[in-house]
C-alpha atoms as a PDB file:
ATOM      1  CA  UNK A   1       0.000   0.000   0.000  1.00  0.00           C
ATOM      2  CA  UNK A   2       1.511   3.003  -0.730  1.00  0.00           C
ATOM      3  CA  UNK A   3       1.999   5.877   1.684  1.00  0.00           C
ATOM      4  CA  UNK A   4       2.250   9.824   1.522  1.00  0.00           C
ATOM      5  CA  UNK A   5       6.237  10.637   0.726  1.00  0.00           C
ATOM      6  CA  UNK A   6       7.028   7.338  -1.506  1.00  0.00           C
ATOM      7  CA  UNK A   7       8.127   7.601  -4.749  1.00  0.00           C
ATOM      8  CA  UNK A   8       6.457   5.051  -6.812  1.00  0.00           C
ATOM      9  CA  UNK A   9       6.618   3.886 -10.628  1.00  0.00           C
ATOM     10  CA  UNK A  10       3.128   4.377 -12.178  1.00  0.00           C
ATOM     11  CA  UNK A  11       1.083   4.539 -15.014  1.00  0.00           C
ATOM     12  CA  UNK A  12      -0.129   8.140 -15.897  1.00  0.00           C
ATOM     13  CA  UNK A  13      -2.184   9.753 -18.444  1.00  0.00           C
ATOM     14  CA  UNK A  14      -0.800  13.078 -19.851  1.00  0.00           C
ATOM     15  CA  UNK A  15      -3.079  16.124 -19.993  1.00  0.00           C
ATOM     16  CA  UNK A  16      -2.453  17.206 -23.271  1.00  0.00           C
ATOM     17  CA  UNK A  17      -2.866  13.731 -25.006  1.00  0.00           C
ATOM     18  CA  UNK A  18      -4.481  10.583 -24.616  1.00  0.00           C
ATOM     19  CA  UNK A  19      -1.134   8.682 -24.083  1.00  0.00           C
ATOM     20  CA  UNK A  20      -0.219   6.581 -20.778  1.00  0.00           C
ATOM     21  CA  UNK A  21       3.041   6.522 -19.873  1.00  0.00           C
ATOM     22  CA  UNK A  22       4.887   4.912 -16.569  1.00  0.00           C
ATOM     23  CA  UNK A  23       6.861   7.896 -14.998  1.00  0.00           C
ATOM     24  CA  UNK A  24       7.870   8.201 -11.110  1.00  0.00           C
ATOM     25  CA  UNK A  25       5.526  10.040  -9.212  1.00  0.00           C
ATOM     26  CA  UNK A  26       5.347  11.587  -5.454  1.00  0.00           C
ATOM     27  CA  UNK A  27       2.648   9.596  -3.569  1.00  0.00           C
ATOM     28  CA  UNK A  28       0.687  12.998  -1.251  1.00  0.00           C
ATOM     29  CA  UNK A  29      -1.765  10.330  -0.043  1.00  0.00           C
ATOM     30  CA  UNK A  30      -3.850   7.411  -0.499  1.00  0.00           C
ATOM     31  CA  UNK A  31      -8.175   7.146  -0.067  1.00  0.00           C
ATOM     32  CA  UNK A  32      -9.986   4.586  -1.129  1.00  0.00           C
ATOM     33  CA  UNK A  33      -7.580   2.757  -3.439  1.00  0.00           C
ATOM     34  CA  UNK A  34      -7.515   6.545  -4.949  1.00  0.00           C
ATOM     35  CA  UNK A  35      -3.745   7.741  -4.979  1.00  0.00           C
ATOM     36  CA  UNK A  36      -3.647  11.581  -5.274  1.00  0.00           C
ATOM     37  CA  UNK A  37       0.273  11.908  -6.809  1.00  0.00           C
ATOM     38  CA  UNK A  38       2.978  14.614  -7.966  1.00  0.00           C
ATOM     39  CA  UNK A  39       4.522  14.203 -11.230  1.00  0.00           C
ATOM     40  CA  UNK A  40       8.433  13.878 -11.491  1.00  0.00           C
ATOM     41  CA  UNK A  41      10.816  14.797 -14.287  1.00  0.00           C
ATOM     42  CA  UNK A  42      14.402  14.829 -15.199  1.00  0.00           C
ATOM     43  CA  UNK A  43      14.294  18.133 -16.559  1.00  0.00           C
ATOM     44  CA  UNK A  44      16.084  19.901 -13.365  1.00  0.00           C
ATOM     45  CA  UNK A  45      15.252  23.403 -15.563  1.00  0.00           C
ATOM     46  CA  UNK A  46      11.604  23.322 -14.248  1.00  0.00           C
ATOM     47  CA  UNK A  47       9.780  24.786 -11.553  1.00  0.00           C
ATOM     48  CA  UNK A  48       9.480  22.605  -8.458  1.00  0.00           C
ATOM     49  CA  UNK A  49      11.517  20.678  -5.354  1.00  0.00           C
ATOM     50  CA  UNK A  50      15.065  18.725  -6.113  1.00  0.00           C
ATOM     51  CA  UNK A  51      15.391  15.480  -5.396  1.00  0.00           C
ATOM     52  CA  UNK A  52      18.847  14.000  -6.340  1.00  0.00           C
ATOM     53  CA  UNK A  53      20.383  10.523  -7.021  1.00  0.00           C
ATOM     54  CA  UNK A  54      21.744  10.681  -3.265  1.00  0.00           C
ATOM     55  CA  UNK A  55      18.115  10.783  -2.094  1.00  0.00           C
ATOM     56  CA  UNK A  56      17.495   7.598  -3.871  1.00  0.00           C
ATOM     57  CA  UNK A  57      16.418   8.867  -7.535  1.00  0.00           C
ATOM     58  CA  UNK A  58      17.551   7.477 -10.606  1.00  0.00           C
ATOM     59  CA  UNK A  59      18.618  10.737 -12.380  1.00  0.00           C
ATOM     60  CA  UNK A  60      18.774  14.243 -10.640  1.00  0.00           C
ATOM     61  CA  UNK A  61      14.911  15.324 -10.958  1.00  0.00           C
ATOM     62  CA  UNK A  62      12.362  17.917 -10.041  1.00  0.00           C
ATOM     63  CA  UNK A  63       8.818  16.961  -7.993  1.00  0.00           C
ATOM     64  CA  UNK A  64       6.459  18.835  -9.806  1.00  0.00           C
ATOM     65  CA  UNK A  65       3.848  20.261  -7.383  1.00  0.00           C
ATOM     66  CA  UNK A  66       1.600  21.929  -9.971  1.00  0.00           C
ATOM     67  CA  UNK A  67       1.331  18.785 -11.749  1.00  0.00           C
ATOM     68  CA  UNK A  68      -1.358  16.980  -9.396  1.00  0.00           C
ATOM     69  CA  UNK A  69      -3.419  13.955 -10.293  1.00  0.00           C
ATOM     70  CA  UNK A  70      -5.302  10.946  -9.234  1.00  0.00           C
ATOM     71  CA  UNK A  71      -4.558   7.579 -10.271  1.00  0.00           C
ATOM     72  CA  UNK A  72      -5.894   4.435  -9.318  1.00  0.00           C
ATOM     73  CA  UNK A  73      -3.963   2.370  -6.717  1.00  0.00           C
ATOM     74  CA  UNK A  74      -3.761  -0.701  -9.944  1.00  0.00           C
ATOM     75  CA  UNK A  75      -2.079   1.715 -11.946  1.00  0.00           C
ATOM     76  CA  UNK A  76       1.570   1.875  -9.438  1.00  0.00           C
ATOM     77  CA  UNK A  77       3.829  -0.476 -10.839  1.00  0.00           C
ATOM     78  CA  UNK A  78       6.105  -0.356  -7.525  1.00  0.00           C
ATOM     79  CA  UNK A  79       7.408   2.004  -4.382  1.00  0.00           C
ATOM     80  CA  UNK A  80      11.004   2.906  -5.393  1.00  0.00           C
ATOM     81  CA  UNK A  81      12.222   4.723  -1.841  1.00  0.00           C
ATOM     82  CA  UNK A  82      10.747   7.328   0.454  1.00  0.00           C
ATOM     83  CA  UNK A  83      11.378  10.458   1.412  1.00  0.00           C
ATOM     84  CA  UNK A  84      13.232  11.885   4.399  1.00  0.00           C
ATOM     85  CA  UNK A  85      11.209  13.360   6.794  1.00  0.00           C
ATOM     86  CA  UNK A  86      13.508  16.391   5.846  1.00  0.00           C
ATOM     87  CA  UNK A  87      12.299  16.460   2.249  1.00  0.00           C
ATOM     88  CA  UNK A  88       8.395  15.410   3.008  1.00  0.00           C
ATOM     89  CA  UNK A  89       8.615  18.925   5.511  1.00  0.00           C
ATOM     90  CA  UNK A  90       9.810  20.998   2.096  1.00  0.00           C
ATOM     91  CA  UNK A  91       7.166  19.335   0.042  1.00  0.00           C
ATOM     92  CA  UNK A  92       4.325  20.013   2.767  1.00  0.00           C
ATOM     93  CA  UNK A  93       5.546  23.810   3.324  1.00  0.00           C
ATOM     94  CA  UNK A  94       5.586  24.444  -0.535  1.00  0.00           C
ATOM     95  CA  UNK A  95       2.202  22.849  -0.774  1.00  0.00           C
ATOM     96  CA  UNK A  96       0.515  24.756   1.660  1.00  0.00           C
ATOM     97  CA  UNK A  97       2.718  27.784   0.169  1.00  0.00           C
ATOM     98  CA  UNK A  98       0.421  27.262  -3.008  1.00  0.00           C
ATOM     99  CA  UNK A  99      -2.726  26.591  -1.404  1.00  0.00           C
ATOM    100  CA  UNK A 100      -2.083  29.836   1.276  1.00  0.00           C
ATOM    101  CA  UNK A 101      -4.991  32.000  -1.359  1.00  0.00           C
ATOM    102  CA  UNK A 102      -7.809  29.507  -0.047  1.00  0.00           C
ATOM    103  CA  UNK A 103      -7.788  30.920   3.078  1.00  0.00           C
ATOM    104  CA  UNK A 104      -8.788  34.315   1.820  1.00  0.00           C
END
């Protein structure tokens, strides 16, 4: 079962096309075999929070927190590692950094 902060290899649709592709993603938590996820990418240009090869990723990549989505728990191929409890506190500040206008 996966839990909030693990990395996992899943099966994702793309927003701008019909195509599936299986792409690491940032488990933010799990309901009802429902896995709400942040996409990952190698591109280290883009906006979003490091995570290196020493933290356990293949290839130096960026978690990509405006690129949300749900998946169903079926489509995670397998948990690759987990976050430090150092790293989950950067991605929880950031988050509620972007969600801060909902309190207005």
């Amino acid at each position: 079962m996966p839990k909030a902060g693990d990395i996992v290899l899943a099966k994702v649709q793309y927003t701008d096309t019909f195509e599936v592709k299986t792409r690491p993603s940032l488990v933010l938590f799990e309901e009802f075999d429902n896995v709400v996820v942040a996409g990952i990418t190698s591109n280290r240009y883009m906006k979003g929070i490091q995570l290196t090869k020493q933290e356990g990723a293949v290839k130096d990549s960026v978690i990509k927190l405006n690129y949300i989505f749900t998946i169903s728990k079926i489509m995670i191929e397998k948990t690759l590692f987990s976050l430090s409890k150092d790293k989950k506190k950067i991605v929880f500040d950031e988050l509620v950094n972007n969600l801060k206008d909902l309190s207005k």
